[in-house]
C-alpha atoms as a PDB file:
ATOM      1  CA  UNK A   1       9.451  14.229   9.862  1.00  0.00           C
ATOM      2  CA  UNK A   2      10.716  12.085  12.604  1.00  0.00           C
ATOM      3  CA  UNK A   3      14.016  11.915  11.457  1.00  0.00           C
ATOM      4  CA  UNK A   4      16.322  12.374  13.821  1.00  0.00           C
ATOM      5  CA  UNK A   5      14.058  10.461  17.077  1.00  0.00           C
ATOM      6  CA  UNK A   6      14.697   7.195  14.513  1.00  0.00           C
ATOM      7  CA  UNK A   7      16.975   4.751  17.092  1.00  0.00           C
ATOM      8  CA  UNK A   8      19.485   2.799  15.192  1.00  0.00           C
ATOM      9  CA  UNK A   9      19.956  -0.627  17.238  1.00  0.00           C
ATOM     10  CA  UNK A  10      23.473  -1.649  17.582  1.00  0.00           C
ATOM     11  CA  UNK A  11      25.267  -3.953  14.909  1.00  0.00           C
ATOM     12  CA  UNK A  12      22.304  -3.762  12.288  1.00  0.00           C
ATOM     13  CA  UNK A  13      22.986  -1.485   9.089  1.00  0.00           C
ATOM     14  CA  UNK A  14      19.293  -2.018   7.672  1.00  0.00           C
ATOM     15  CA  UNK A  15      16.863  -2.004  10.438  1.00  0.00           C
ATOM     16  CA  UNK A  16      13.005  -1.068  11.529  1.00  0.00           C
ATOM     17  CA  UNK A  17      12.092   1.658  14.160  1.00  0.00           C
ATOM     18  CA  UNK A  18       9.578   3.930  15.224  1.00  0.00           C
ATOM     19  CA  UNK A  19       9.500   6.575  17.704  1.00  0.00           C
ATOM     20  CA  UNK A  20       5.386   5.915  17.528  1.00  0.00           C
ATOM     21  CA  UNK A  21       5.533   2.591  18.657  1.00  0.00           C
ATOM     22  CA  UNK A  22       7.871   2.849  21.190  1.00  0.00           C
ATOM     23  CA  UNK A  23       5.793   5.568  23.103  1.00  0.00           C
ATOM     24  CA  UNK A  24       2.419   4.110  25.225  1.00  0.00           C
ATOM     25  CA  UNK A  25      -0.863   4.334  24.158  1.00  0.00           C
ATOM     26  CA  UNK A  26      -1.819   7.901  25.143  1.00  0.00           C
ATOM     27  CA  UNK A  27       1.645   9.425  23.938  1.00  0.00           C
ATOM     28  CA  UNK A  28       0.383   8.503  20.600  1.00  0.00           C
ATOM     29  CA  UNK A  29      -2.672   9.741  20.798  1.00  0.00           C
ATOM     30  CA  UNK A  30      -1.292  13.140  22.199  1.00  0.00           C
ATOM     31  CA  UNK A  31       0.601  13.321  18.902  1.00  0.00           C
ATOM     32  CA  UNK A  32      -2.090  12.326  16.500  1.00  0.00           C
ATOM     33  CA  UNK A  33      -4.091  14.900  18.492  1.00  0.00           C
ATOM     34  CA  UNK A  34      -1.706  17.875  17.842  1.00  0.00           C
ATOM     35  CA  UNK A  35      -0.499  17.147  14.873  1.00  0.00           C
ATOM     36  CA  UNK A  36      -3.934  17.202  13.785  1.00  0.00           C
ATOM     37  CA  UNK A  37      -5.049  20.351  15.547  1.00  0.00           C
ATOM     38  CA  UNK A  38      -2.025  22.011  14.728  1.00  0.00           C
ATOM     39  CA  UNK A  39      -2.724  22.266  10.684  1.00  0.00           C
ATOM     40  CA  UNK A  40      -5.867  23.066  11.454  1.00  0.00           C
ATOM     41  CA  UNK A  41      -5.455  25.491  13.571  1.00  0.00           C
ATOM     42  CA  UNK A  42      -2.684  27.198  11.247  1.00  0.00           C
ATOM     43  CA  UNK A  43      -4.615  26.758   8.361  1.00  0.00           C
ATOM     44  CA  UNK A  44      -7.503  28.938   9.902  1.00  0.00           C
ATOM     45  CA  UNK A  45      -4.621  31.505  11.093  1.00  0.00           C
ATOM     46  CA  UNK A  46      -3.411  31.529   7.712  1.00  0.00           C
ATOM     47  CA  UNK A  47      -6.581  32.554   5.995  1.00  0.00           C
ATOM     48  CA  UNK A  48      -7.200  35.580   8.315  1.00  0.00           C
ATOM     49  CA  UNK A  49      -3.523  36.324   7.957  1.00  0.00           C
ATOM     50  CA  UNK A  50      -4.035  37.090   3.850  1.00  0.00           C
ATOM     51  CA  UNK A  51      -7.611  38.932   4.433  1.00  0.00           C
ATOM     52  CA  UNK A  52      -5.535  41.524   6.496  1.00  0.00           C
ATOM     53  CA  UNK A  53      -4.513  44.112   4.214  1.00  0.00           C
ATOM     54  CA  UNK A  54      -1.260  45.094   6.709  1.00  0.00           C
ATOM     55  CA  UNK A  55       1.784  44.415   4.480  1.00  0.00           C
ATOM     56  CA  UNK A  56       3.802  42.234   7.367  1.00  0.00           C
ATOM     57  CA  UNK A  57       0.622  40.230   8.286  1.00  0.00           C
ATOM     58  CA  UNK A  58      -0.582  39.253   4.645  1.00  0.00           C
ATOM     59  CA  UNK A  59       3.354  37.805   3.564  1.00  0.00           C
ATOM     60  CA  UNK A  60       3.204  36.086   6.614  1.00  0.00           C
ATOM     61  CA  UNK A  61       0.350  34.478   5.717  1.00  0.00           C
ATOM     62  CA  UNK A  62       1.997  33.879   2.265  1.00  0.00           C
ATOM     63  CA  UNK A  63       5.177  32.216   3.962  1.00  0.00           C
ATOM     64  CA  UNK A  64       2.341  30.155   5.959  1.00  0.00           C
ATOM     65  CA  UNK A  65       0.123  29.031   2.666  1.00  0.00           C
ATOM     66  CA  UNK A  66       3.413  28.351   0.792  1.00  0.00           C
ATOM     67  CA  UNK A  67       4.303  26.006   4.206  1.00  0.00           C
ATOM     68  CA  UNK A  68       1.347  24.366   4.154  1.00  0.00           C
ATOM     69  CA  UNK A  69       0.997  23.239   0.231  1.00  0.00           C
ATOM     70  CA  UNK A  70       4.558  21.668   0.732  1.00  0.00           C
ATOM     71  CA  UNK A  71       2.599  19.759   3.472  1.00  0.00           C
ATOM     72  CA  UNK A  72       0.177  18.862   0.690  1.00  0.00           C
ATOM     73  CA  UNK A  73       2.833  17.895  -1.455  1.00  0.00           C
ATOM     74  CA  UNK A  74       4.508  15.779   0.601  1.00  0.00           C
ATOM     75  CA  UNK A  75       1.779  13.564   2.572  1.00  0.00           C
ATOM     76  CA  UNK A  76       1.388  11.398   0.786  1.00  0.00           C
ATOM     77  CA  UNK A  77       5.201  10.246  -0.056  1.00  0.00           C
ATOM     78  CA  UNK A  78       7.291   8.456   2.497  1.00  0.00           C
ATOM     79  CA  UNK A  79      10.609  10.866   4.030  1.00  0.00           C
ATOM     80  CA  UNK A  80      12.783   8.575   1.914  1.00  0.00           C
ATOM     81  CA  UNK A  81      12.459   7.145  -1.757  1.00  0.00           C
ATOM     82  CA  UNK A  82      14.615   3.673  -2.888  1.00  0.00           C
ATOM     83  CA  UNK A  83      16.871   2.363  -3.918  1.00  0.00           C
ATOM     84  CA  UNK A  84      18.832   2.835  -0.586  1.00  0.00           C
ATOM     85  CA  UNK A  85      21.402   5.696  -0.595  1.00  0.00           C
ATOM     86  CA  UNK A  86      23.358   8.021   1.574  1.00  0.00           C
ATOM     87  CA  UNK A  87      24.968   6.514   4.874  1.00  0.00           C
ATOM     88  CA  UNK A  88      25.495   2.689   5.580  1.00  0.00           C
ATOM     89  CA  UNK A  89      22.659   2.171   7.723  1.00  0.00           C
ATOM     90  CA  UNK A  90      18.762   2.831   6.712  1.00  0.00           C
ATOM     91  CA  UNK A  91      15.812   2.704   8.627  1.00  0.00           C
ATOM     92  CA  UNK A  92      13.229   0.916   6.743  1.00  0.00           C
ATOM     93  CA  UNK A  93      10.418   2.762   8.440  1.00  0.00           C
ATOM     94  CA  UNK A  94      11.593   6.129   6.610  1.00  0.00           C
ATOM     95  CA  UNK A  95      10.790   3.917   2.894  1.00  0.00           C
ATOM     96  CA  UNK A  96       6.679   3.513   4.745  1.00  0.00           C
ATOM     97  CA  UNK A  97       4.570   6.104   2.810  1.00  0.00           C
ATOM     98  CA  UNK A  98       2.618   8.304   5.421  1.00  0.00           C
ATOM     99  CA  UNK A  99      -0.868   6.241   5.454  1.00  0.00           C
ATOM    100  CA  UNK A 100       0.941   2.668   5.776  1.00  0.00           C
ATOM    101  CA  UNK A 101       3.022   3.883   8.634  1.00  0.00           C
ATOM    102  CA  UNK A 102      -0.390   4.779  10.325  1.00  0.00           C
ATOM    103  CA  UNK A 103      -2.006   1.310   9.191  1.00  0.00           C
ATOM    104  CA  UNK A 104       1.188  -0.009  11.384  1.00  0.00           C
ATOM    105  CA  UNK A 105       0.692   1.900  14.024  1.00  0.00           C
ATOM    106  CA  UNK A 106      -3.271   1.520  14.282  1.00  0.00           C
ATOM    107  CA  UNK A 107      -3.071  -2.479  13.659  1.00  0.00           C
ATOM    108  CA  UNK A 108      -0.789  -1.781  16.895  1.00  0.00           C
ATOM    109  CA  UNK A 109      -2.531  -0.035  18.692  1.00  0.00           C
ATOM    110  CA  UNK A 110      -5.492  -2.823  18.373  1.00  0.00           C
ATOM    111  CA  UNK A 111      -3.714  -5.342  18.829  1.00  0.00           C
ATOM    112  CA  UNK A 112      -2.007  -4.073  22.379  1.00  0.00           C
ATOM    113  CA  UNK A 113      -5.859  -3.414  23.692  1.00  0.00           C
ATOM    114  CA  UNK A 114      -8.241  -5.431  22.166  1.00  0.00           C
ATOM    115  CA  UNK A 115      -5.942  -8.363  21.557  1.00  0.00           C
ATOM    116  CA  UNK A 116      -6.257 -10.279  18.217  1.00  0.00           C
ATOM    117  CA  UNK A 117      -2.704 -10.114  17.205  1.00  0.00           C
ATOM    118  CA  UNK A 118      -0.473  -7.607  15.381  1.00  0.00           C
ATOM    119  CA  UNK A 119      -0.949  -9.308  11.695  1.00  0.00           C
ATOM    120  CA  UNK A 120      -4.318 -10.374  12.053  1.00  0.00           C
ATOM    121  CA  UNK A 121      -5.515  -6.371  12.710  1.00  0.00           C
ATOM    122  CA  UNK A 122      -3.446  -5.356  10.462  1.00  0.00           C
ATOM    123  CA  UNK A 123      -4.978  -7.260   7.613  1.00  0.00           C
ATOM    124  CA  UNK A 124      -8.519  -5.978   8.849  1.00  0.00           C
ATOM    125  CA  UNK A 125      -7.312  -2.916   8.430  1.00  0.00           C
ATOM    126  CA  UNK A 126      -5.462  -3.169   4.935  1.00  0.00           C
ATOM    127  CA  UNK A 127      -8.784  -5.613   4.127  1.00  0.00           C
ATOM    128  CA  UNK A 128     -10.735  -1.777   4.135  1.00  0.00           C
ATOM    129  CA  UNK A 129      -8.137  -0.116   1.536  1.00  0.00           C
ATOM    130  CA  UNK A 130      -9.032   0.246  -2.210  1.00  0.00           C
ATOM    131  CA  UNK A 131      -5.554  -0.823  -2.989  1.00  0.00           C
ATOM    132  CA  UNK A 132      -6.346  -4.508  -1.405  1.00  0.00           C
ATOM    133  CA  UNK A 133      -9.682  -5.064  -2.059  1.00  0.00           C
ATOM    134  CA  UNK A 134      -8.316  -4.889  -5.989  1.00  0.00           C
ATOM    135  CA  UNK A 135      -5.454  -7.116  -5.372  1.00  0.00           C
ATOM    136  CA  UNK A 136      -8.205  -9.665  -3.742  1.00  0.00           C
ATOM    137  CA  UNK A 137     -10.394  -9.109  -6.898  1.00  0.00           C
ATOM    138  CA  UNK A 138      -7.553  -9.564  -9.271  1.00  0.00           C
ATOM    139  CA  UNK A 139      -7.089 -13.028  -7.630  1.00  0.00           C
ATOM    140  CA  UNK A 140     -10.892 -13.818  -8.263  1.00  0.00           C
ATOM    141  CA  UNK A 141     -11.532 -13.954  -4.232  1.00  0.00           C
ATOM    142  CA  UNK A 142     -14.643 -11.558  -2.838  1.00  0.00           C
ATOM    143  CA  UNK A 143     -13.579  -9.043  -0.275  1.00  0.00           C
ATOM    144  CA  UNK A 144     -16.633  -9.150   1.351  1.00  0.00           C
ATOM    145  CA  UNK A 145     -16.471 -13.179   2.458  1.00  0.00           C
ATOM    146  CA  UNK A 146     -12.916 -12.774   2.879  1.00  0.00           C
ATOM    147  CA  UNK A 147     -13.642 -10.355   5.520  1.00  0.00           C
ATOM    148  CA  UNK A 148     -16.377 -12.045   7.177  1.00  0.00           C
ATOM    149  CA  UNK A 149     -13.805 -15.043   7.804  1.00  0.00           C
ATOM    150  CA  UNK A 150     -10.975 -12.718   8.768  1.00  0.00           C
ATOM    151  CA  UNK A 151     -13.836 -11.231  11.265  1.00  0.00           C
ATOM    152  CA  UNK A 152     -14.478 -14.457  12.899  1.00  0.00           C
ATOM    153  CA  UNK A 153     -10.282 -15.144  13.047  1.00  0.00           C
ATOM    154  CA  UNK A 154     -10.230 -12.289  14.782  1.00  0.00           C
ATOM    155  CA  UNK A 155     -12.816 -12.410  17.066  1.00  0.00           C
ATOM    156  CA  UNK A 156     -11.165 -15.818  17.919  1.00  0.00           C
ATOM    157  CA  UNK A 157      -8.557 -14.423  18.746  1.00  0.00           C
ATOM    158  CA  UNK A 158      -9.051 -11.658  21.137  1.00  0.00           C
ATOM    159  CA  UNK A 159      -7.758 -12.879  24.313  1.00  0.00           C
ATOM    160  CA  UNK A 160      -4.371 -13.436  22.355  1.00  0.00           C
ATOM    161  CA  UNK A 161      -1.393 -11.871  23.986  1.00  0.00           C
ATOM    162  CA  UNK A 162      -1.080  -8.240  23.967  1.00  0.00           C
ATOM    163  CA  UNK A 163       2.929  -8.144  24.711  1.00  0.00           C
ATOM    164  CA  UNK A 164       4.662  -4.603  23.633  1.00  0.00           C
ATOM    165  CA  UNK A 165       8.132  -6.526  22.584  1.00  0.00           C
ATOM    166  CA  UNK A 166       5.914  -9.383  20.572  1.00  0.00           C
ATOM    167  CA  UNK A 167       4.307  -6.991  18.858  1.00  0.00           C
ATOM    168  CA  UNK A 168       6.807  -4.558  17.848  1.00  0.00           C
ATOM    169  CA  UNK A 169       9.126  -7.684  16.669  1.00  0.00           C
ATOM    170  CA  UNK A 170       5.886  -8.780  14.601  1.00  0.00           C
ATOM    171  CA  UNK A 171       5.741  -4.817  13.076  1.00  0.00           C
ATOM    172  CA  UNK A 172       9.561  -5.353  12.302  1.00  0.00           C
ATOM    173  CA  UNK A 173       9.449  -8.634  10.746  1.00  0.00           C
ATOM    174  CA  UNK A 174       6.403  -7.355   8.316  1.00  0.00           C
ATOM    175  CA  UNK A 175       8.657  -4.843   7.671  1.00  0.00           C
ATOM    176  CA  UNK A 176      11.180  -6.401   6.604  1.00  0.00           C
ATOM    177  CA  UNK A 177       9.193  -9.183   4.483  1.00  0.00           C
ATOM    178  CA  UNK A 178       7.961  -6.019   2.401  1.00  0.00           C
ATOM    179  CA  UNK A 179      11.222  -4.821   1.729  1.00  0.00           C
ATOM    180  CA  UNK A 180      12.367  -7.875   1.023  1.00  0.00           C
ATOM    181  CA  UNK A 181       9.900  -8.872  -2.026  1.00  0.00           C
ATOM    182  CA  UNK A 182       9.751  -4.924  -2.938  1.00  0.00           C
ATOM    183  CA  UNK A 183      11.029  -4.594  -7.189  1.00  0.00           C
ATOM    184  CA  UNK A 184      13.592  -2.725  -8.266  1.00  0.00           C
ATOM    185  CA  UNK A 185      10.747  -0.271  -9.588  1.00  0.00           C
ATOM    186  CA  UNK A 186       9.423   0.395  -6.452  1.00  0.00           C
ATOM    187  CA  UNK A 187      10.077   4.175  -4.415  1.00  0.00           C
ATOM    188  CA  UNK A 188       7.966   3.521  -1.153  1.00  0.00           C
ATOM    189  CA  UNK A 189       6.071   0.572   0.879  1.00  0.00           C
ATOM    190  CA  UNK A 190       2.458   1.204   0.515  1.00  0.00           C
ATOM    191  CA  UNK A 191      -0.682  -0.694   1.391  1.00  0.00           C
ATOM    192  CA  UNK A 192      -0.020  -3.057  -1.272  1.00  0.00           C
ATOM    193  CA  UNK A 193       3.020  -3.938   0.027  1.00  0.00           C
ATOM    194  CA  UNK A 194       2.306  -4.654   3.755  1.00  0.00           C
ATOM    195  CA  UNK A 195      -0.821  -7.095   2.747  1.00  0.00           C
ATOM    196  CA  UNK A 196       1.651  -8.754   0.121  1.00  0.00           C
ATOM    197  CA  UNK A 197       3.955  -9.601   3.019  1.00  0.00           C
ATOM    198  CA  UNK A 198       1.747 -10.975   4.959  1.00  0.00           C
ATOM    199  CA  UNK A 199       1.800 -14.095   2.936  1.00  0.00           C
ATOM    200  CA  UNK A 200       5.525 -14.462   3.863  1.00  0.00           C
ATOM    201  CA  UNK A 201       4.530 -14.454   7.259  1.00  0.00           C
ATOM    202  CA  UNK A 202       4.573 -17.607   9.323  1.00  0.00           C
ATOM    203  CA  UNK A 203       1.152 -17.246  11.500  1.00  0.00           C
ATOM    204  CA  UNK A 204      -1.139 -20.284  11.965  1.00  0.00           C
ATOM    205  CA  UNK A 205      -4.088 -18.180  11.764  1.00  0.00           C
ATOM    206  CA  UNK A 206      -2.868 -16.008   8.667  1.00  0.00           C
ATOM    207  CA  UNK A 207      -1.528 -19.536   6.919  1.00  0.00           C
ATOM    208  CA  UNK A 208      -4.882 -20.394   8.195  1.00  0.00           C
ATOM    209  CA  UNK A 209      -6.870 -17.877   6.727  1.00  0.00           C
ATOM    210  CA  UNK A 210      -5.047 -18.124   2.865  1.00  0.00           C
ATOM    211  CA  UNK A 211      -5.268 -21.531   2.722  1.00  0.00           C
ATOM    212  CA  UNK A 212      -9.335 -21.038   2.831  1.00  0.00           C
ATOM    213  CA  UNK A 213      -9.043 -18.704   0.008  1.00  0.00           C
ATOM    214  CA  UNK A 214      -6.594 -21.133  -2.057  1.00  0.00           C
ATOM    215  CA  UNK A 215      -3.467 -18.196  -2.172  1.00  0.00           C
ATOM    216  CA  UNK A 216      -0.106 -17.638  -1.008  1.00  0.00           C
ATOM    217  CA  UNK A 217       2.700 -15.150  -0.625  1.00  0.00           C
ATOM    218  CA  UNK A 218       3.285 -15.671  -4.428  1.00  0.00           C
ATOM    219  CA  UNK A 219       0.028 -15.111  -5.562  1.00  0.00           C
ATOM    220  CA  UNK A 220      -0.150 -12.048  -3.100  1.00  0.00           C
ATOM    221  CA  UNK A 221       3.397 -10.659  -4.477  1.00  0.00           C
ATOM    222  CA  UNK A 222       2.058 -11.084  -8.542  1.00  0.00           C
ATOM    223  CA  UNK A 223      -1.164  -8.706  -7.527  1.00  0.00           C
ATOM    224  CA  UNK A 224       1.091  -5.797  -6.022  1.00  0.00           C
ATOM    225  CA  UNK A 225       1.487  -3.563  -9.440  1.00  0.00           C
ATOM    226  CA  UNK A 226      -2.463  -3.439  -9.492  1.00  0.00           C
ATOM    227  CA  UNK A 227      -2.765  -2.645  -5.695  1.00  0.00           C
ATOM    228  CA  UNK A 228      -0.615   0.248  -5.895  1.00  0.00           C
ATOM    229  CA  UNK A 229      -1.989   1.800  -9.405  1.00  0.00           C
ATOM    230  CA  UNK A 230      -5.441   1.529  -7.576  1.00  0.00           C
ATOM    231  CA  UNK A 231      -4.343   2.172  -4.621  1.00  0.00           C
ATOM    232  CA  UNK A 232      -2.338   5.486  -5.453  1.00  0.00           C
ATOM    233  CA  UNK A 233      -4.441   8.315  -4.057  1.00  0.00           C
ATOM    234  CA  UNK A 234      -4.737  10.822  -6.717  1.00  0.00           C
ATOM    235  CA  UNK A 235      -2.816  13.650  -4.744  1.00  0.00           C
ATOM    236  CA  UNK A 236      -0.070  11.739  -4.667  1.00  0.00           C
ATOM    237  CA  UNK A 237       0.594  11.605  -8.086  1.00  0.00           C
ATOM    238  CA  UNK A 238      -0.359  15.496  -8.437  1.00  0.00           C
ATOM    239  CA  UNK A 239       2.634  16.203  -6.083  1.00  0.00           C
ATOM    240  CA  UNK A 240       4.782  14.329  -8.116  1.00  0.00           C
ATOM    241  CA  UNK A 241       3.807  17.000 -11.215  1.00  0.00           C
ATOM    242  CA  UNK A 242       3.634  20.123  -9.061  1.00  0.00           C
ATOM    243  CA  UNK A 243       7.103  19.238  -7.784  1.00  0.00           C
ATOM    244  CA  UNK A 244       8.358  18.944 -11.495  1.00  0.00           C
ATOM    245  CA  UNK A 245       9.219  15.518 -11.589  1.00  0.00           C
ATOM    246  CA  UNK A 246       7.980  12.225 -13.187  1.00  0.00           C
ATOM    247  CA  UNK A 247       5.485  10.102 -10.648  1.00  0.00           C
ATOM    248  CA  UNK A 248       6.592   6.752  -9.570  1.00  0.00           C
ATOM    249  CA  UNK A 249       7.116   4.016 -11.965  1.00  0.00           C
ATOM    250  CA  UNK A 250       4.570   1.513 -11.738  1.00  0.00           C
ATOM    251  CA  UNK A 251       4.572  -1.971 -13.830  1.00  0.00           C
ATOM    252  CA  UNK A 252       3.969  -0.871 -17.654  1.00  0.00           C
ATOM    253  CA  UNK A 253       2.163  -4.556 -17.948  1.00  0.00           C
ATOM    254  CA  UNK A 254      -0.367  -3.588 -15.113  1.00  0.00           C
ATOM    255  CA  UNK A 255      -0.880  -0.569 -16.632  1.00  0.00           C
ATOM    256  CA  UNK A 256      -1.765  -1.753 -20.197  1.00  0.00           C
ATOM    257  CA  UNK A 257      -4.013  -4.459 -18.660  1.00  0.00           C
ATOM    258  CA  UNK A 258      -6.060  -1.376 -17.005  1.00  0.00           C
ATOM    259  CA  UNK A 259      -6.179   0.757 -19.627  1.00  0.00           C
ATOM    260  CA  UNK A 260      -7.626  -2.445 -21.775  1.00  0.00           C
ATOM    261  CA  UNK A 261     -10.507  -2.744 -18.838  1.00  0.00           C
ATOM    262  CA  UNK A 262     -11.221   0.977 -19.037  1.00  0.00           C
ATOM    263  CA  UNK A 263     -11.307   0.174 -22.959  1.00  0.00           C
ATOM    264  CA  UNK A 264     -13.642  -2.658 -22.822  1.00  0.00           C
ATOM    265  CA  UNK A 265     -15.697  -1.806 -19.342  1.00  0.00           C
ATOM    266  CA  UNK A 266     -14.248  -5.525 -18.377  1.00  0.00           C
ATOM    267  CA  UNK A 267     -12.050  -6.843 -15.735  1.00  0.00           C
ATOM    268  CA  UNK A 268      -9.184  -9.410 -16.008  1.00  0.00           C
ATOM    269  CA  UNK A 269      -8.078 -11.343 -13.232  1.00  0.00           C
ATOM    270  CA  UNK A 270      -4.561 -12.487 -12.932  1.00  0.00           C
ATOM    271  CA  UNK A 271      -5.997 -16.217 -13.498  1.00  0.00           C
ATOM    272  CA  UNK A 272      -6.490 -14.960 -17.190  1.00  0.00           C
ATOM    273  CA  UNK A 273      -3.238 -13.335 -17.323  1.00  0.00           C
ATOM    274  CA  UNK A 274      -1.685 -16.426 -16.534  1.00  0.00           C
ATOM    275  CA  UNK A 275      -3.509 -18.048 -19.306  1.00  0.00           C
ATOM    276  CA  UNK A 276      -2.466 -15.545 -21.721  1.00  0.00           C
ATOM    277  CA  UNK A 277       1.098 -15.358 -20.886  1.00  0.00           C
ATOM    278  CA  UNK A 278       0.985 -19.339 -21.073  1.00  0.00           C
ATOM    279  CA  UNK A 279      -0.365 -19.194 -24.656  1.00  0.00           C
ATOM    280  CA  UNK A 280       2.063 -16.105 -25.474  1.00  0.00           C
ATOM    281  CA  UNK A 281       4.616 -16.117 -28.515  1.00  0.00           C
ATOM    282  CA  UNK A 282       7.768 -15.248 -28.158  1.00  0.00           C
ATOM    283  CA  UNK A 283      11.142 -16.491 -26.079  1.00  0.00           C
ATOM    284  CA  UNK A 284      11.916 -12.920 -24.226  1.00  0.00           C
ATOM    285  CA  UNK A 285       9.865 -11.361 -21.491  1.00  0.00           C
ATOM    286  CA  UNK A 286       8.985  -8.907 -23.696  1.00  0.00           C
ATOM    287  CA  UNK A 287       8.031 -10.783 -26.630  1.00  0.00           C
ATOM    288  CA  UNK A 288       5.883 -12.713 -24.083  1.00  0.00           C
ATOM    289  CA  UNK A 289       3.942  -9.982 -22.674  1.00  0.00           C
ATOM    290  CA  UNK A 290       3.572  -8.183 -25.633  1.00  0.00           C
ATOM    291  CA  UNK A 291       2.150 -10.944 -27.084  1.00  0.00           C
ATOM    292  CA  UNK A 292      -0.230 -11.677 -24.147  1.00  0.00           C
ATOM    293  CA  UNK A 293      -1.524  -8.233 -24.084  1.00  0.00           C
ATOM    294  CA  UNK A 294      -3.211  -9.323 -27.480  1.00  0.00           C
ATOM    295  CA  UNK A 295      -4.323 -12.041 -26.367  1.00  0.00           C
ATOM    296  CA  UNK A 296      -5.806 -10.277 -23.436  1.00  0.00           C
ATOM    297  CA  UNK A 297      -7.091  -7.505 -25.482  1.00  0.00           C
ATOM    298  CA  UNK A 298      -9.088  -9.603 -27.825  1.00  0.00           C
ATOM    299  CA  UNK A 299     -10.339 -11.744 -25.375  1.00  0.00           C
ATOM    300  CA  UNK A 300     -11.474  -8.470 -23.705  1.00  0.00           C
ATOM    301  CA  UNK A 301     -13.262  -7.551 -27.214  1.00  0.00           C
ATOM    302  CA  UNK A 302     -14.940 -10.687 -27.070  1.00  0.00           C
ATOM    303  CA  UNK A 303     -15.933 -10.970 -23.648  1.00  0.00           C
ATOM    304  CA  UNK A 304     -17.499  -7.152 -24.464  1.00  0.00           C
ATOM    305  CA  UNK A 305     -19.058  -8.536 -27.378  1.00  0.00           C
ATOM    306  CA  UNK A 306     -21.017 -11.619 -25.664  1.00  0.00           C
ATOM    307  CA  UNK A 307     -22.557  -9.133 -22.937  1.00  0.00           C
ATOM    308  CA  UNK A 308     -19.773 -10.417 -20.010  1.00  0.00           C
ATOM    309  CA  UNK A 309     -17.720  -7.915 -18.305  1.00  0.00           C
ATOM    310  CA  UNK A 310     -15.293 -10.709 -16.488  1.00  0.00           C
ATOM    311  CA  UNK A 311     -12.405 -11.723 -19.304  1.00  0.00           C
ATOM    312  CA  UNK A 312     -12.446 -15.550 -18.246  1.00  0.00           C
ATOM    313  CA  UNK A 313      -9.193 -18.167 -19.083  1.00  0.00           C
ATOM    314  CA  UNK A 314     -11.425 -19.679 -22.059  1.00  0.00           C
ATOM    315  CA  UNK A 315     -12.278 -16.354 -23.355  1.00  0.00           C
ATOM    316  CA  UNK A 316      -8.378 -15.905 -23.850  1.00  0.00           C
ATOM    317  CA  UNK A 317      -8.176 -19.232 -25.412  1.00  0.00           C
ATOM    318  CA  UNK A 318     -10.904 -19.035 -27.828  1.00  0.00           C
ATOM    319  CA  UNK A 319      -9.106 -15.939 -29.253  1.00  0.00           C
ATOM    320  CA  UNK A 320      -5.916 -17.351 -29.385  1.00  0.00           C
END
């Protein structure tokens, strides 16, 4: 949508840029505030366009409705999908789906007036998302404590500098981490992705803040299959099938391990997953997780059976 206001510095082929955090404070609001008030406003035009039975007025409003569910279809994919194609340089911000570009831009906007820093807000914000509260669950951590401490970082940290070029080279680093650990498998960034960079960042108070909770950018990177299948508004995948064309991949594994919770009314963290794929047959990848999904799906029969709904490391071993 914001194509052509992207600014491609000189000398850099793959690079991060955004027209939204470039403007001030108020020019951003000015354009959340008419983008906003713009689809509503056509939306309501639209309506009273097809209850008028004058021929010219009613396709109008036809042209208008058939606008408007492209809008649908497309909000919630980014404006370009990977792998990387087209001309020699890309803009990484174009590969953001729509809701983690505004994450970006909000954890900005926080950061430049309340202080706090740029990663720190940014994984408040993420913190709120269904997509990382799973990925925090799969790695047996609560969200709830995790918050309260990333509260009192933040509140900590308020008088922190609130520089424009700081934080913009912090957005662009992030960025950049998240494209860096993306899989071949992936089309966008999405929430998932962001928080998982964040444990490549070098921040004393993020380093900080992980080390409490006993995980790193590993951990965070092995938990981003099950962020995005949660995560994955529904619509999204709906626009996929009203556009004709198959949704997303998203990791086969992570997607056999949910449908075995949905089975079983359990849930497996990744701790068990690791047991399971430790105590797996086989010498190929595949063998390995093939064979750990048995594991994992007895262990998730006898977890059921014994009244537990957590599938714990000894379950999997007492099936083995």
């Amino acid at each position: 949508m914001f194509g052509p206001l992207y600014r491609k510095p000189k000398g850099k082929d793959v690079f991060f840029t955004d027209p939204l955090l470039e403007m001030g404070y108020a020019g951003r609001f000015f354009v959340r505030v008419v983008t906003s008030s713009s689809i509503i406003v056509q939306s309501v035009v639209t309506l009273m366009a097809l209850s008028i039975e004058v021929g010219w007025v009613f396709w109008l409003g036809i042209l208008s409705s058939l606008y408007l569910l492209d809008r649908l279809i497309h909000f919630a994919r980014s404006d370009e999908q990977f792998p990387l194609a087209g001309p020699s340089t890309h803009n990484i911000a174009l590969y953001l789906s729509p809701r983690a570009r505004r994450a970006i831009v909000s954890a900005y906007n926080k950061a430049a007036v309340l202080g706090g820093g740029f990663y720190l807000n940014l994984a408040r914000i993420l913190s709120e998302t269904a997509a990382v509260s799973e990925m925090l669950s799969r790695l047996d951590i609560d969200s709830g404590a995790f918050n309260s401490k990333l509260d009192a970082y933040l509140v900590r940290d308020l008088v922190s500098y609130k520089d424009h070029d700081r934080l913009i080279g912090e957005a662009e680093r992030l960025v950049f981490v998240a494209f860096e650990n993306k899989t071949d498998e992936e089309k966008d960034l999405d929430y998932a992705n962001l928080f998982a960079a964040l444990g490549g960042i070098e921040n004393e108070q993020l380093v900080s803040l992980f080390d409490v909770f006993e995980f790193g950018a590993d951990d965070l990177r092995k938990v981003v299959p099950f962020g995005k299948l949660v995560g994955r508004a529904w619509v999204s995948r709906l626009a996929w099938r009203i556009r004709g064309l198959e949704a997303p991949p998203l990791s086969a594994f992570s997607c056999a391990i949910l449908k075995i919770e949905q089975e079983h009314k359990v849930k497996i963290p990744y701790s068990s997953i690791i047991v399971a794929m430790n105590h797996g047959d086989g010498v190929s990848y595949q063998e390995k997780t093939s064979s750990a999904l048995g594991l994992i799906r007895n262990a998730a029969i006898y977890a059921s059976k014994k009244g537990d709904d957590i599938v714990r490391g000894e379950d999997v071993g007492r099936v083995e």
